[in-house]
C-alpha atoms as a PDB file:
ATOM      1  CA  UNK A   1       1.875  21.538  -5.752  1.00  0.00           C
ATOM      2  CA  UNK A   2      -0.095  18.252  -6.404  1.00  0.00           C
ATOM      3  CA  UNK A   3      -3.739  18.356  -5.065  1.00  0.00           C
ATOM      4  CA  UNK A   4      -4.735  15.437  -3.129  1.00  0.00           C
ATOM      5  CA  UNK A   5      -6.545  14.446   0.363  1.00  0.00           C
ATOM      6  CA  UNK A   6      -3.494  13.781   3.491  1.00  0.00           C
ATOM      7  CA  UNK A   7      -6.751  12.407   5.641  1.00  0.00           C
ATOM      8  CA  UNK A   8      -9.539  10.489   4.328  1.00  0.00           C
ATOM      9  CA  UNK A   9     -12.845  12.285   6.159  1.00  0.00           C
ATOM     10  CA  UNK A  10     -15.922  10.153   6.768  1.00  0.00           C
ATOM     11  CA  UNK A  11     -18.037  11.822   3.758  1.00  0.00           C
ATOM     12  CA  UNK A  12     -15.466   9.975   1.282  1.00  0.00           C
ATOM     13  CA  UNK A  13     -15.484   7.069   2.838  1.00  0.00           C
ATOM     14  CA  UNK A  14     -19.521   7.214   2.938  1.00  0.00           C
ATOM     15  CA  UNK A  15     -19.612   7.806  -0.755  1.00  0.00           C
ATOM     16  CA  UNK A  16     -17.068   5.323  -1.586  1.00  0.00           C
ATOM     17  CA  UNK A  17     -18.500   2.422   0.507  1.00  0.00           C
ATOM     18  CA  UNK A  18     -16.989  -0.783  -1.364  1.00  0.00           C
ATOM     19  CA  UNK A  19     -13.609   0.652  -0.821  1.00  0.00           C
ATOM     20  CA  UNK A  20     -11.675  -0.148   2.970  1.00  0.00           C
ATOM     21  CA  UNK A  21     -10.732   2.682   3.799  1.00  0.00           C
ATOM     22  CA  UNK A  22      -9.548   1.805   7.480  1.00  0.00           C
ATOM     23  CA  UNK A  23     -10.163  -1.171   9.804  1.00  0.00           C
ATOM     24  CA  UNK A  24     -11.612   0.826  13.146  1.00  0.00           C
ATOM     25  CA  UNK A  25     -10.374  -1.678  15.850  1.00  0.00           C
ATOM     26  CA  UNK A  26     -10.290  -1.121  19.693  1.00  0.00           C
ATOM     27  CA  UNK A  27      -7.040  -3.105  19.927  1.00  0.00           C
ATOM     28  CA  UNK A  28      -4.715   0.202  19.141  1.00  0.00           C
ATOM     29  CA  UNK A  29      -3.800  -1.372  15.569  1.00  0.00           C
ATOM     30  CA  UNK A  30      -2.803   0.434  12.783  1.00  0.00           C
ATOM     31  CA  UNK A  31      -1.612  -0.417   9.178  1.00  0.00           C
ATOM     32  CA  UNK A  32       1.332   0.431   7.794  1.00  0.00           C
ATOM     33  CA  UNK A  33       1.010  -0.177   3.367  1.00  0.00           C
ATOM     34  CA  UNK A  34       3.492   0.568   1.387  1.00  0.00           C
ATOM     35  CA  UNK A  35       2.987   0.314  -3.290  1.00  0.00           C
ATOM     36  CA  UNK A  36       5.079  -0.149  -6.253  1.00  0.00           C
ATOM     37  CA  UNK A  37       7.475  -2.524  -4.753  1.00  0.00           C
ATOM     38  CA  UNK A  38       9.525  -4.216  -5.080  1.00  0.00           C
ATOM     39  CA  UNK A  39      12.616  -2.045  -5.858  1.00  0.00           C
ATOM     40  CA  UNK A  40      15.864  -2.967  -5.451  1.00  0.00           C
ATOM     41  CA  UNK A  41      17.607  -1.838  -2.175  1.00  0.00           C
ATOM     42  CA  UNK A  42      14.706   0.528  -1.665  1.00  0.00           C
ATOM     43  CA  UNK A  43      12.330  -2.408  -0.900  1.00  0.00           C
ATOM     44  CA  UNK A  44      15.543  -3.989   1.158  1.00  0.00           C
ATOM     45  CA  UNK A  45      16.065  -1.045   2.748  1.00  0.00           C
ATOM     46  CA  UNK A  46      12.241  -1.030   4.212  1.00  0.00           C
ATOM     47  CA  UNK A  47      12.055  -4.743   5.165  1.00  0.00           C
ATOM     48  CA  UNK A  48      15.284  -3.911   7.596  1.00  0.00           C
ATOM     49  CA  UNK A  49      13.573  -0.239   9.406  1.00  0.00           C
ATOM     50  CA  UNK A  50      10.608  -2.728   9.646  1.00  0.00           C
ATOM     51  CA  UNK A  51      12.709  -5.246  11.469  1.00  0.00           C
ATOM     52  CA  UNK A  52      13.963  -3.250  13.690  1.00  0.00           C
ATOM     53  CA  UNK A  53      10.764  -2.341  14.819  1.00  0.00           C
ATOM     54  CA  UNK A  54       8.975  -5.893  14.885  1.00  0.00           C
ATOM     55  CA  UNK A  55       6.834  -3.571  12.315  1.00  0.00           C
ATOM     56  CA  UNK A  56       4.524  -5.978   9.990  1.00  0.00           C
ATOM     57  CA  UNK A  57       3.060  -4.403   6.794  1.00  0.00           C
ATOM     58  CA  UNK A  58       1.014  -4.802   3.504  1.00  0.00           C
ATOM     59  CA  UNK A  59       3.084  -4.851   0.205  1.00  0.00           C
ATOM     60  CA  UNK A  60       0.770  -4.146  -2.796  1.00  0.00           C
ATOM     61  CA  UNK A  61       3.528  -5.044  -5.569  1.00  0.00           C
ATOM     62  CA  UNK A  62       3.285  -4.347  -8.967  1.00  0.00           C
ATOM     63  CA  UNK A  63       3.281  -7.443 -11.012  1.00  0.00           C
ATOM     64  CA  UNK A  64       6.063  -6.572 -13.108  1.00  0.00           C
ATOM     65  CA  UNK A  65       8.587  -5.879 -10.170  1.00  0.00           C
ATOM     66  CA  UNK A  66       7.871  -9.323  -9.215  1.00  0.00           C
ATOM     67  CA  UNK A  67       9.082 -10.509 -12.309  1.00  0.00           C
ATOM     68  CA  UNK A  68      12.015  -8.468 -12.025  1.00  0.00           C
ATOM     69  CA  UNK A  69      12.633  -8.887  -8.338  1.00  0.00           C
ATOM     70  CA  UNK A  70      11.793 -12.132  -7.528  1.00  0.00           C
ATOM     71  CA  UNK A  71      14.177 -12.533  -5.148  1.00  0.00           C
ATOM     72  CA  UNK A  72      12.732  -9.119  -3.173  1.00  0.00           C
ATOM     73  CA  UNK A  73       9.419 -10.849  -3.663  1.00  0.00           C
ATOM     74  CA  UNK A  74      10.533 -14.092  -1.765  1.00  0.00           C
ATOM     75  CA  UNK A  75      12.205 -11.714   1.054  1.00  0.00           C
ATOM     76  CA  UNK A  76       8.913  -9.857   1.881  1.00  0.00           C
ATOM     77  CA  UNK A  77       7.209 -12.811   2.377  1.00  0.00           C
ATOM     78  CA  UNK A  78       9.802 -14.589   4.278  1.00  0.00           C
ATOM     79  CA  UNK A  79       9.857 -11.239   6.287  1.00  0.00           C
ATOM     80  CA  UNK A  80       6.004 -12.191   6.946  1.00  0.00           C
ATOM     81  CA  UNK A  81       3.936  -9.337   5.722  1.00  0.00           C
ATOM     82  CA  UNK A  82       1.172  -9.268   3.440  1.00  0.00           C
ATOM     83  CA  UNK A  83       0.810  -8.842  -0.115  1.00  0.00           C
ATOM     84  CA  UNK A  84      -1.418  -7.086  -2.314  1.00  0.00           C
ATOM     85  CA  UNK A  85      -2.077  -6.858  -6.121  1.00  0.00           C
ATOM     86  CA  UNK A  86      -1.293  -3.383  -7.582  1.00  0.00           C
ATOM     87  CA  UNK A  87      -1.796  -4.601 -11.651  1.00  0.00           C
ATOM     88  CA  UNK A  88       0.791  -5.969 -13.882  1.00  0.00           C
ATOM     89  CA  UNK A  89       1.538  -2.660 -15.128  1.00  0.00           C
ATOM     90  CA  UNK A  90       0.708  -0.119 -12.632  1.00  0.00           C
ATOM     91  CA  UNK A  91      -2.511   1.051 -14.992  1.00  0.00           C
ATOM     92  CA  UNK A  92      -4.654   4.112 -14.619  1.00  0.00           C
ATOM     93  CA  UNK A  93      -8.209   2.531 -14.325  1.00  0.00           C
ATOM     94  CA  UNK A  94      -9.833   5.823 -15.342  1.00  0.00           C
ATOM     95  CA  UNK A  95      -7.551   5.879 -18.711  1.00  0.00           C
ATOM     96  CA  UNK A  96      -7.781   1.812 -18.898  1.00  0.00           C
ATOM     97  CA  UNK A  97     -10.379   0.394 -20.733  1.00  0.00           C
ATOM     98  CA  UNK A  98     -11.875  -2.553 -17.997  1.00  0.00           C
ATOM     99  CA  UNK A  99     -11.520  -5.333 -19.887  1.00  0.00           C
ATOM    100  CA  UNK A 100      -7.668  -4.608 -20.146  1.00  0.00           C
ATOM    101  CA  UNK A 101      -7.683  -3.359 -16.751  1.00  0.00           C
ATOM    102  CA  UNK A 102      -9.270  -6.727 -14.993  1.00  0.00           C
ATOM    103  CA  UNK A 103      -6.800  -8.984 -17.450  1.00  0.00           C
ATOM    104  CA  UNK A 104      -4.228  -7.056 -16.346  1.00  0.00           C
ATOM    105  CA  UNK A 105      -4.874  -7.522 -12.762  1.00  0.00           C
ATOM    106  CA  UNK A 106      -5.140 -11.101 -13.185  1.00  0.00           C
ATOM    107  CA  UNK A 107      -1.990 -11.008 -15.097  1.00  0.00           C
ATOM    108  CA  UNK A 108      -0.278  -9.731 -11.353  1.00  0.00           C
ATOM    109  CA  UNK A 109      -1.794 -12.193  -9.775  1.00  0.00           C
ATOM    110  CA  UNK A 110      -0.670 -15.110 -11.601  1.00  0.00           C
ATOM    111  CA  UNK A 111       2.590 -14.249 -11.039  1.00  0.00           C
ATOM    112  CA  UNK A 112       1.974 -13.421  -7.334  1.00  0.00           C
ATOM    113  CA  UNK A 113       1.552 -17.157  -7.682  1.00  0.00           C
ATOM    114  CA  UNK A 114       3.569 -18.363  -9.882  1.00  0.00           C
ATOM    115  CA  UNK A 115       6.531 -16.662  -7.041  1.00  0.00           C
ATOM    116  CA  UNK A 116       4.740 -18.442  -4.063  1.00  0.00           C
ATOM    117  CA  UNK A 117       1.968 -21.314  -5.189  1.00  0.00           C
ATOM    118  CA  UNK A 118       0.802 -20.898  -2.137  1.00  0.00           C
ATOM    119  CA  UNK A 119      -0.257 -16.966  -1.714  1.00  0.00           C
ATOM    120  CA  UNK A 120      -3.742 -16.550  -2.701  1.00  0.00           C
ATOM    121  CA  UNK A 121      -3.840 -12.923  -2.064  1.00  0.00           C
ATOM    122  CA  UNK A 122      -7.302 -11.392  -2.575  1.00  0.00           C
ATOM    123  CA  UNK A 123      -6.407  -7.641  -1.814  1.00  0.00           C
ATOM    124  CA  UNK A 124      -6.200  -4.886  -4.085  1.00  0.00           C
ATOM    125  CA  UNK A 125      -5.228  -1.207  -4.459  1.00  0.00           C
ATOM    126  CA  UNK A 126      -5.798   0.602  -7.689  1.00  0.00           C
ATOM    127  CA  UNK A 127      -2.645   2.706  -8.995  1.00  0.00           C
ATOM    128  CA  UNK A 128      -3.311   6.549  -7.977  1.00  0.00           C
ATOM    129  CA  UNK A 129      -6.391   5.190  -6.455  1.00  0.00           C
ATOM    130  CA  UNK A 130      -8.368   5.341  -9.417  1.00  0.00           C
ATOM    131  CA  UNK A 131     -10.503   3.043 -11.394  1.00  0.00           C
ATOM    132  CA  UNK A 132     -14.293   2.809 -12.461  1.00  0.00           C
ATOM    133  CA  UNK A 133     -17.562   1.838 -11.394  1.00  0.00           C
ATOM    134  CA  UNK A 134     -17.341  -1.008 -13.793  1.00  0.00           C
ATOM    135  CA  UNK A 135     -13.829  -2.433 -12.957  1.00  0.00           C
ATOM    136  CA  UNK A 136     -14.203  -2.014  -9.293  1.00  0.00           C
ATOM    137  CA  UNK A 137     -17.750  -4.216  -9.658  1.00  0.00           C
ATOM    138  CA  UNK A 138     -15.872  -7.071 -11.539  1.00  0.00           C
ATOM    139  CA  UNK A 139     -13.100  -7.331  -8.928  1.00  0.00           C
ATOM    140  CA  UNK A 140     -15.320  -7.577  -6.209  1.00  0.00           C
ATOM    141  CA  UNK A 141     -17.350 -10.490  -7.769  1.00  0.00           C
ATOM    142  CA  UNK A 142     -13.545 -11.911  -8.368  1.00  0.00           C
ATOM    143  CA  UNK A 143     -13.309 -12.051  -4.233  1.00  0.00           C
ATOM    144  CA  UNK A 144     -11.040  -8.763  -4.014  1.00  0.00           C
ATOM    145  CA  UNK A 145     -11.057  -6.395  -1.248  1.00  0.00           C
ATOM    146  CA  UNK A 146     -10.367  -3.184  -2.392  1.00  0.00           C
ATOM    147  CA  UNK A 147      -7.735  -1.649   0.173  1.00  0.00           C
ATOM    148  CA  UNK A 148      -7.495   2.335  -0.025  1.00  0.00           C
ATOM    149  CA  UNK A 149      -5.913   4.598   2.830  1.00  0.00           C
ATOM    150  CA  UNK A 150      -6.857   6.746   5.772  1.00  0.00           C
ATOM    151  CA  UNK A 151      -3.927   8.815   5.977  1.00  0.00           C
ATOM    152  CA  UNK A 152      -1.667   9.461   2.565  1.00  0.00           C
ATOM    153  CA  UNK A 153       2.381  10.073   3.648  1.00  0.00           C
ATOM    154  CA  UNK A 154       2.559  11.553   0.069  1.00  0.00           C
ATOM    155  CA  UNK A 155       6.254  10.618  -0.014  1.00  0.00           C
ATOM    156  CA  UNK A 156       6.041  10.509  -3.922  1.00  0.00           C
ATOM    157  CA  UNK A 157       5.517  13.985  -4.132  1.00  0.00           C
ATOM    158  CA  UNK A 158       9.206  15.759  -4.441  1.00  0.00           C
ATOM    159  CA  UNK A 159       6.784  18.992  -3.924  1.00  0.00           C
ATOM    160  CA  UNK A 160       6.404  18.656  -0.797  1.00  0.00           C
ATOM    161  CA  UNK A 161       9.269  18.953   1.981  1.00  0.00           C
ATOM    162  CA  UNK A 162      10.460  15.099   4.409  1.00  0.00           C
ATOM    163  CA  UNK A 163       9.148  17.222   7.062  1.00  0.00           C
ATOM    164  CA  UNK A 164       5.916  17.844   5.767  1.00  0.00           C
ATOM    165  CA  UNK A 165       5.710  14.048   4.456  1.00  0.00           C
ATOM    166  CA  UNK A 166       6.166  13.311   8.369  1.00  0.00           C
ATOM    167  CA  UNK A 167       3.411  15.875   9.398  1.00  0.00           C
ATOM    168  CA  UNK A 168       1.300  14.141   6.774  1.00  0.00           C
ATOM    169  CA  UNK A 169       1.391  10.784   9.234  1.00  0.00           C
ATOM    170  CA  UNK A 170       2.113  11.819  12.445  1.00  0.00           C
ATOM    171  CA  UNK A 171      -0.915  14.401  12.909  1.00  0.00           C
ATOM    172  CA  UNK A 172      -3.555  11.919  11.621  1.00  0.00           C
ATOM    173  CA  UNK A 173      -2.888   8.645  12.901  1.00  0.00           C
ATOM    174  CA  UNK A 174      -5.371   6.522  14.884  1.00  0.00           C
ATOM    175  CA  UNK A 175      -5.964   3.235  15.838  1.00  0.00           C
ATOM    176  CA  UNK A 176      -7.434   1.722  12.577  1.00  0.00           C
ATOM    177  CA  UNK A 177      -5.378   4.205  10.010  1.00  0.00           C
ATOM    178  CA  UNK A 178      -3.936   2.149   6.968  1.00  0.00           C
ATOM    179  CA  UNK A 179      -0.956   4.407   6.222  1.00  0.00           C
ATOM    180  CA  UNK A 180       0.656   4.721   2.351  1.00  0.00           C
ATOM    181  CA  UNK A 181       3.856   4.271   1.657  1.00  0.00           C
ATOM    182  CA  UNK A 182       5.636   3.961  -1.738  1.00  0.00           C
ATOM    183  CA  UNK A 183       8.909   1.632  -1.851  1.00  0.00           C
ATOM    184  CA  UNK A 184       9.926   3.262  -4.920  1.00  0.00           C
ATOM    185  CA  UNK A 185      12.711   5.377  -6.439  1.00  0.00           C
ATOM    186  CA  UNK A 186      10.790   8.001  -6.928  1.00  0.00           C
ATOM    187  CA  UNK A 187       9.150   8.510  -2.858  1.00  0.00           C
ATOM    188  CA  UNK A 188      12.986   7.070  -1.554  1.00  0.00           C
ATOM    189  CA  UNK A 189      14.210  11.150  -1.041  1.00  0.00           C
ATOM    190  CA  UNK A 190      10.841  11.612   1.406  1.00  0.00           C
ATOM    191  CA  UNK A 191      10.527   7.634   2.620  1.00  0.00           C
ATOM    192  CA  UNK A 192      14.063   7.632   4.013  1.00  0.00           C
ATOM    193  CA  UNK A 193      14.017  10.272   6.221  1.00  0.00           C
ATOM    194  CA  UNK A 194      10.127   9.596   7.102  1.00  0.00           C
ATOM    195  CA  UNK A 195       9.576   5.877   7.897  1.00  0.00           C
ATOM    196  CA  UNK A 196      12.324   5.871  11.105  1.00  0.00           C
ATOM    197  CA  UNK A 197      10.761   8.644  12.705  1.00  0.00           C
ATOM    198  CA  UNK A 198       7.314   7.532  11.765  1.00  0.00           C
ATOM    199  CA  UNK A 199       8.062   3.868  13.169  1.00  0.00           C
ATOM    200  CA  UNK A 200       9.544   5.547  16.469  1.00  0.00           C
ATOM    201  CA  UNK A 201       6.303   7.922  16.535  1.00  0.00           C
ATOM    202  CA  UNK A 202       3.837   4.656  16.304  1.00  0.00           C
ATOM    203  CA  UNK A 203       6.437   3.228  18.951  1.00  0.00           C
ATOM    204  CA  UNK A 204       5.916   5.651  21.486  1.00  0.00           C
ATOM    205  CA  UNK A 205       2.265   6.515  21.634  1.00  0.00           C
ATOM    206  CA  UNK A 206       1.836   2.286  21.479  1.00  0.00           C
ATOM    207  CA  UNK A 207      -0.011   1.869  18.750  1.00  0.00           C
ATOM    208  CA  UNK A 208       0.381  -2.060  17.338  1.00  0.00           C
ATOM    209  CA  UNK A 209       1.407  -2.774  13.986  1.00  0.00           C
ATOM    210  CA  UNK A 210      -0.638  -5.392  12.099  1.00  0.00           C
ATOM    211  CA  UNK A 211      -1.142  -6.907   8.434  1.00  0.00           C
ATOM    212  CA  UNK A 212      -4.688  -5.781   6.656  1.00  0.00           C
ATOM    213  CA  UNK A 213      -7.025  -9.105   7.476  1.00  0.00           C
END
């Protein structure tokens, strides 16, 4: 069983300050986010349960997908979400030396927009949610906003059962949660059976979906 935190409490998010961890509103929003993307038909796949919800989302895309799937790119943005940088490479800051690390992050987003000249996206989420002290200091003088999560779906982990990925959401939302997602092959077995139900459960208690300003 991996070891990680479902709910973000408010001593981590005191402690890690420069990190948005949720966007408290009084509007009922919350914030779906889904990482790794994009992947074919997975990716496809989430931009139509989205649809059929009027759902809007962050992608944070990994720079090298993009180059692969441009086309996928092209969609999410047509489908008017938001997108994020999640490095070229999907890099471990805390094994990634920070001078690699930042020129590898810049390397994602020049081709965030080389895809679409006209995305300037300034958001980022570090891969596994780690990175340094010294790499998180030079993205924020870059202009980044470093976008974390309140509540973790954990539908990477093939650990855990789609029920309990569904638990992981549906007993901590609020109004102001950024929820993870993963678009990837490897989260597909827990995402498929989780995001419909999820989307229906965010539905019916009203809560309004919204990109992360």
């Amino acid at each position: 069983m991996s070891f990680y935190w479902i709910k973000t409490n408010a001593f981590i998010k005191w402690v890690f300050s420069n990190y948005v961890w949720d966007i408290p509103n009084t509007e009922n929003k919350i914030y779906l986010s889904f990482d790794d993307g994009p992947t074919p038909e997975i990716t496809d796949w989430v931009l139509e349960e989205l649809h059929k919800h009027n759902a809007k989302a962050t992608f944070f895309c990994i720079g090298k997908n993009i180059e692969e799937q441009p086309y996928l790119f092209e969609k999410i943005i047509q489908n008017q979400h938001a997108i994020g940088n999640h490095t070229f490479n999907h890099l471990n800051g805390w094994k990634t030396a920070t001078k690699e690390y930042i020129k590898n992050v810049k390397r994602c987003a020049k081709t965030i927009a080389k895809h679409n000249y006209s995305l300037t996206s300034k958001f980022f989420r570090p891969p596994y949610g780690k990175m340094t002290t010294g790499q998180l200091d030079e993205l924020k003088k870059q202009g980044y906003k470093i976008i974390m999560w309140d509540v973790l779906s954990a539908d990477f982990d093939n650990s855990i059962s789609k029920e309990k990925c569904l638990k992981n959401v549906t007993s901590n939302i609020k109004p102001g949660s950024i929820i993870i997602f993963h678009d990837s092959v490897k989260a597909f077995q827990n995402l498929k059976y989780t995001l419909p139900k999820v989307l229906d459960f965010i539905d019916e208690k009203k809560f309004k979906y919204d990109v992360i300003p």
